[in-house]
Every structure is written in C-alpha cells, then in structure tokens.
Protein backbone atom coordinates (compact mmCIF):
# COMPACT_ATOMS: atom_id res chain seq x y z
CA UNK A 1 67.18 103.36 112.30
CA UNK A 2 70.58 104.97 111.31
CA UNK A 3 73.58 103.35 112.37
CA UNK A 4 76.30 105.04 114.19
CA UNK A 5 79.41 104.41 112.18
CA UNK A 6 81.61 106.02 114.97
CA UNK A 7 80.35 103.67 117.02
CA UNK A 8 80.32 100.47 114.87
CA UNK A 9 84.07 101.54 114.35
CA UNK A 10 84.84 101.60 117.40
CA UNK A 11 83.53 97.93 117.87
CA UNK A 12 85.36 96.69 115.17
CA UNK A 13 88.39 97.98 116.69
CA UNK A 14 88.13 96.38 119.78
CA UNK A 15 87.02 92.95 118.14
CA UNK A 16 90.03 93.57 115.84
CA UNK A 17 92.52 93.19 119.05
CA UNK A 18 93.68 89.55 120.04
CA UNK A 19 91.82 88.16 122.63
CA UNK A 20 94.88 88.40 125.28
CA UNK A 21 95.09 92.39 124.73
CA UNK A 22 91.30 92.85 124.92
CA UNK A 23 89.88 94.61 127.94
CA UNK A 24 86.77 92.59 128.97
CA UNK A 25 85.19 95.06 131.24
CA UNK A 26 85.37 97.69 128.30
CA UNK A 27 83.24 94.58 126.06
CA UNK A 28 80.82 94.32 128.78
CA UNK A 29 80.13 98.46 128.46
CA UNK A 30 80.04 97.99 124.97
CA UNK A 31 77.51 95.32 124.96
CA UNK A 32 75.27 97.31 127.41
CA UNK A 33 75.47 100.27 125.04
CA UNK A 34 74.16 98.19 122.19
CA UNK A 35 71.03 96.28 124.35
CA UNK A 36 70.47 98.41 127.20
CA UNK A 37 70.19 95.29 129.27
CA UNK A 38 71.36 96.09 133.01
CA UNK A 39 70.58 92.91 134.10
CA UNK A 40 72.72 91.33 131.63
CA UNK A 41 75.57 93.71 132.56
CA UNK A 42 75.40 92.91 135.91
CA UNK A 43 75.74 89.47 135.90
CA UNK A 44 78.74 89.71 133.38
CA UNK A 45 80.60 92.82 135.21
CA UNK A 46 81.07 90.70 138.21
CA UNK A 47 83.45 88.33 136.17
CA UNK A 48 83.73 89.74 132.64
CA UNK A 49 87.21 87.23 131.91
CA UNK A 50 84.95 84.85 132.62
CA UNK A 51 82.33 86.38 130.05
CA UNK A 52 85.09 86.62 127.84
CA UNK A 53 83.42 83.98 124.75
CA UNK A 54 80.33 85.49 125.68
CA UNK A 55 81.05 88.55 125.35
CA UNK A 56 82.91 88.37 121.96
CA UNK A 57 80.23 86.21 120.44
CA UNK A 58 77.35 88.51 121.24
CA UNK A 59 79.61 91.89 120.32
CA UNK A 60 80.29 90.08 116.76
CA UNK A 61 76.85 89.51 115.98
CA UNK A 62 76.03 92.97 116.27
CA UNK A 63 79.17 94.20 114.67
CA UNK A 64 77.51 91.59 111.64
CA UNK A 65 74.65 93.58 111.57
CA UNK A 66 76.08 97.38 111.75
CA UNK A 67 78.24 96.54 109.15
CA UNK A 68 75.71 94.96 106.61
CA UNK A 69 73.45 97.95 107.40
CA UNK A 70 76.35 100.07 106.86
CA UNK A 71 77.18 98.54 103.71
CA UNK A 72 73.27 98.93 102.78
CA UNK A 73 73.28 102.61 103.15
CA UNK A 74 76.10 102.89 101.34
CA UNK A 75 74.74 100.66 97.64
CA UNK A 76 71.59 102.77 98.93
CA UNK A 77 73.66 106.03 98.60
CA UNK A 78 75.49 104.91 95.27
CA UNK A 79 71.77 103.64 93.83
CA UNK A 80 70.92 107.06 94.09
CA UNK A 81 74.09 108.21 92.56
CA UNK A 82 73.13 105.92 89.12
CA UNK A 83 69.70 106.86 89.24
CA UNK A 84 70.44 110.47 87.93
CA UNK A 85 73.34 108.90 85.77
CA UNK A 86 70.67 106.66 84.32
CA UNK A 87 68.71 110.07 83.45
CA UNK A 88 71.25 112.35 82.08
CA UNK A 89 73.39 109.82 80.55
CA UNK A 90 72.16 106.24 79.66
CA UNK A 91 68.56 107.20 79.10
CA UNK A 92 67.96 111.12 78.95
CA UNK A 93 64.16 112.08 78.95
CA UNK A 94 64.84 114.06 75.70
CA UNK A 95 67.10 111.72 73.14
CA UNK A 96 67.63 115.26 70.73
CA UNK A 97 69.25 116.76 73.79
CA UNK A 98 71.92 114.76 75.78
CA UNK A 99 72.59 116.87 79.17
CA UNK A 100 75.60 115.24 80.15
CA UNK A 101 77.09 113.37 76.49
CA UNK A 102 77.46 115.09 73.46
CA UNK A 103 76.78 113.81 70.36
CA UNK A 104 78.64 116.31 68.70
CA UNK A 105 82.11 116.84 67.42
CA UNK A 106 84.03 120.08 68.05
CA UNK A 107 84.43 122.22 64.60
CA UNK A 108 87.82 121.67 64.76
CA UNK A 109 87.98 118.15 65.51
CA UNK A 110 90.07 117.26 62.58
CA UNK A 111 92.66 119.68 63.92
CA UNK A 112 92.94 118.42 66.97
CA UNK A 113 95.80 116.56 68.16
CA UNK A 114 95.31 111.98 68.24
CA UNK A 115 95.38 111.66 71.87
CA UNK A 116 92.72 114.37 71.95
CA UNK A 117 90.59 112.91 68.96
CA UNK A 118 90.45 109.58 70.45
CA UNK A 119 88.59 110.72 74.13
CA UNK A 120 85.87 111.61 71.92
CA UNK A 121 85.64 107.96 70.41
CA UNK A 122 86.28 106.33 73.70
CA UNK A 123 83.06 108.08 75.50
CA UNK A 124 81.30 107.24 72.89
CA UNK A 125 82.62 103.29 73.99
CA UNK A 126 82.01 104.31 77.49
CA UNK A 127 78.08 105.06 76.88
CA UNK A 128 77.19 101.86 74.69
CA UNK A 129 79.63 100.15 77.68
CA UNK A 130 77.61 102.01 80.83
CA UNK A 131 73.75 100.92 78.89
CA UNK A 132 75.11 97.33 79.04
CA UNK A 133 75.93 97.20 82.64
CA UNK A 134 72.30 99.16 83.45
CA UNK A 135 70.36 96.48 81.44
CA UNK A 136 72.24 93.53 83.38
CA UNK A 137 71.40 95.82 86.62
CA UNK A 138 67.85 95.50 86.14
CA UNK A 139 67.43 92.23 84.47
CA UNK A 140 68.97 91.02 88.18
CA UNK A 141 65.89 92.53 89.74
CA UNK A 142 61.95 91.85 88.88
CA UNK A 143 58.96 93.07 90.11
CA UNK A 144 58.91 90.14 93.08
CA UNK A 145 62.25 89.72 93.82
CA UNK A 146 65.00 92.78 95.10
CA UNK A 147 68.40 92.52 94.00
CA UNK A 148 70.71 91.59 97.16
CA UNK A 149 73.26 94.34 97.92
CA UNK A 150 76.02 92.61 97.29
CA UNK A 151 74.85 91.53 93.74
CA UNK A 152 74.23 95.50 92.81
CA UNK A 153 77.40 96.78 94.02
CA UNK A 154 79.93 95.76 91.88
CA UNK A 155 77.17 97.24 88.68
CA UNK A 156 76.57 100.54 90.72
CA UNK A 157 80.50 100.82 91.30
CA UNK A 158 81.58 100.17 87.66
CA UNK A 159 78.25 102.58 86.35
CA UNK A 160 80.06 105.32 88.55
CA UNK A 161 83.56 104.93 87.50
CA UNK A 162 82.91 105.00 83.89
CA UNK A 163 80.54 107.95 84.40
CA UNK A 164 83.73 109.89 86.39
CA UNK A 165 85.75 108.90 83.21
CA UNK A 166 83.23 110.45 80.77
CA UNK A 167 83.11 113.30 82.33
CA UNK A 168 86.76 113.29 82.95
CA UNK A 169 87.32 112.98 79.16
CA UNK A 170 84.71 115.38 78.03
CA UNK A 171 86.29 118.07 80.24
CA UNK A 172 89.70 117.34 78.72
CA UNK A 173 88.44 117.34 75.11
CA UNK A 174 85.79 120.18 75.36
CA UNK A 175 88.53 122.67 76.71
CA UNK A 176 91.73 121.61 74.95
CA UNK A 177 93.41 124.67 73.13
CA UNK A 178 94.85 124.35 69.50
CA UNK A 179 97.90 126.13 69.76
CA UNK A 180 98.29 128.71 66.75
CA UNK A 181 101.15 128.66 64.65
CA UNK A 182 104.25 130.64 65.91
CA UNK A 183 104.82 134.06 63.77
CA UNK A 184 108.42 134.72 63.67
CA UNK A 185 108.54 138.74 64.40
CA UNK A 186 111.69 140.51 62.87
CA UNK A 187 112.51 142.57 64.87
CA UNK A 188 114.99 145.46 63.43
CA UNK A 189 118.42 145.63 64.62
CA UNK A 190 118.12 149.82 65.98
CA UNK A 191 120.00 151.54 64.38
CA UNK A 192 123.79 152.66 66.03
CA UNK A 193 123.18 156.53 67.48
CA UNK A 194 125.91 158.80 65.82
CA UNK A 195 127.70 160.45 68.06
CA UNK A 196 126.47 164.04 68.26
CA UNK A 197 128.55 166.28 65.92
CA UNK A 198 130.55 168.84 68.17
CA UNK A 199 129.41 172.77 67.26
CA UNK A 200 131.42 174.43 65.59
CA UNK A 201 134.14 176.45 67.41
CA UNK A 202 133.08 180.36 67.07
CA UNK A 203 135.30 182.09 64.52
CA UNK A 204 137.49 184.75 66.30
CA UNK A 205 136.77 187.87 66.15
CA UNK A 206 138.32 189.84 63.33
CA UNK A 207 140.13 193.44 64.24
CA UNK A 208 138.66 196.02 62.28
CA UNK A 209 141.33 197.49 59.96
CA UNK A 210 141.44 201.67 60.53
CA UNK A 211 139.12 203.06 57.38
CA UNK A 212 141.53 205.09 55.06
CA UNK A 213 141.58 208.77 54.66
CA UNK A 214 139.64 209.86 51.52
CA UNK A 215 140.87 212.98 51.93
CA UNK A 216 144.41 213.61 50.03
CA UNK A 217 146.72 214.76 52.25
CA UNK A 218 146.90 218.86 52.31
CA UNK A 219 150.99 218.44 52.78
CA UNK A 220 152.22 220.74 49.69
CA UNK A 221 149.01 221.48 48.97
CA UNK A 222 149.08 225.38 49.18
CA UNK A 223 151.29 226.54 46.70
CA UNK A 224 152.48 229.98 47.64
C-alpha cells in the first residue's frame, strides 16, 4: 500500500512538539485516522491527557513504520535510477558503442585548454570508480538473501552522484569552444575631405570696342 507522505508529515510534526504544547485530542484523531478503531477512540476521547503516553507511544510506532516504508520507496526509486546507469554506463549491452561515456577524444584535444583536458581523464576515473561500487552492490546481495535498505543506500547514492558528475563533465568538455586567434584588422585612417574648391568667379563681361571704319574718310577727297 502507498504511504501518504502528507500525512506521515504531518505526524511527525506533531510528535516533533514537546509533550506540554501537544494537543491530545488532535493525537487521539490522528490515531483513529491511522486504525479506524472507534472503539478505541472513544474510550481515549473521554480523557485524552490522560491517554497522553498512550497516545504518543502508539502514534510513534506508526510514524516508525511510514517512515521506513517511506525510506523504502525512496532506495526503491533510486534502485531504479542505477539500474539504467548500470546499462548505459557501467555495463552497456554493446561494449563498441558506449551510449552515455565516450571512449573517444575530441580531434582537438591537444588544443584544448588543462582544466578542460583533465575532465576527460577524470570520467574516465569516475567509470573504473562507479564499476567498483556496483560490484560491492551486488556482492552485498545473493540469490537467498536481499540487501537491507539501509546497506544499499549509501552505494545507490554515491552510483548517482558520480553518474551526475560524468555527465556534468562530459557536457562541459564535449561543448567547450577553442577560441581562435585574434586578427588585428587595420583599419585605414579616412582620408581628410578637401574642402571643395570655390568656382571660379565669372570673368566680366568685356565692352565691345566700336569696329573701325575701313572706309578712308571722303574729307578732301573730291578734288575740284
């Protein structure tokens, strides 16, 4: 059956209150909402101060149990999680083709800047390192015997934090961007505009000097 974490929360808070601020006819709801038992309600409504230890020992025991369950869904939840790690990762059905590492160095790996370089060396660190803790995962369980949950969490937590980190590098490393060298452009100083020459002023007009007589002048010209 799936727990209801809003209501195992609100449990815990009101086990989480000291005794002298904890209102006893609220526990005594609480307990009937867990059991169902109206019988049991009645007899503690009457006087639920003086349920008070009973009350608080019952409501713990049950808070116990939602919050193992809880915790069990949850290593249930992250199992699952490693499970697909374990097939695209640590053991991937086809060892020529990794989906999720990449044997493979970028062209221009050389180029590449130290810090940059060295997330490529460190996944490779990170897979050998994430195997290790899946071998020690299983060699906790056998065939009779199923690994407790809190003997598989702290594997399943570190198997998903190093897988977040792999990725987390690859993402960095796969998409980094060499920057090119810098090309210095000369630009050309423009050249200073001359100042428009001003037109020349129109030469004035010249007055057209009277045309001189051809003809000699007929003054003594008649003899008599």
């Amino acid at each position: 059956m799936k727990t209801d974490n809003k209501f195992t929360q609100k449990l815990q808070e009101f086990m989480n209150k000291p005794d002298s601020e904890k209102d006893w006819a609220e526990g005594a709801i609480l307990l009937l909402q867990l059991t169902g038992n109206q019988i049991m309600y009645r007899n503690i409504s009457v006087n639920p101060k003086g349920k008070a230890e009973f009350i608080k020992g019952t409501l713990q025991k049950h808070l116990n149990f939602r919050l193992a369950q809880l915790t069990h869904d949850e290593v249930n939840q992250m199992q699952a999680q490693v499970d697909e790690i374990v097939t695209k990762v640590i053991k991937p059905a086809d060892q020529s083709n990794f989906a999720e590492f990449k044997a493979g160095k970028r062209p221009d790996h050389d180029s590449l800047p130290d810090s940059i370089q060295a997330l490529y060396t460190e996944n490779l660190n990170i897979v050998h390192k994430m195997r290790e803790l899946h071998l020690r995962l299983r060699t906790l369980s056998t065939e009779s015997t199923t690994c407790p949950d809190s003997d598989r969490y702290p594997f399943l937590k570190e198997l998903i934090t190093l897988d977040k980190q792999l990725r987390s590098n690859w993402e960095t490393y796969d998409h980094y961007v060499l920057e090119s060298s810098p090309v210095i452009a000369t630009e050309q100083a423009p050249e200073p505009e001359q100042a428009e020459e001003p037109a020349p002023a129109p030469e004035p007009a010249q007055e057209e000097k009277p045309k001189k007589s051809t003809r000699k002048s007929t003054k003594n010209s008649k003899k008599k």
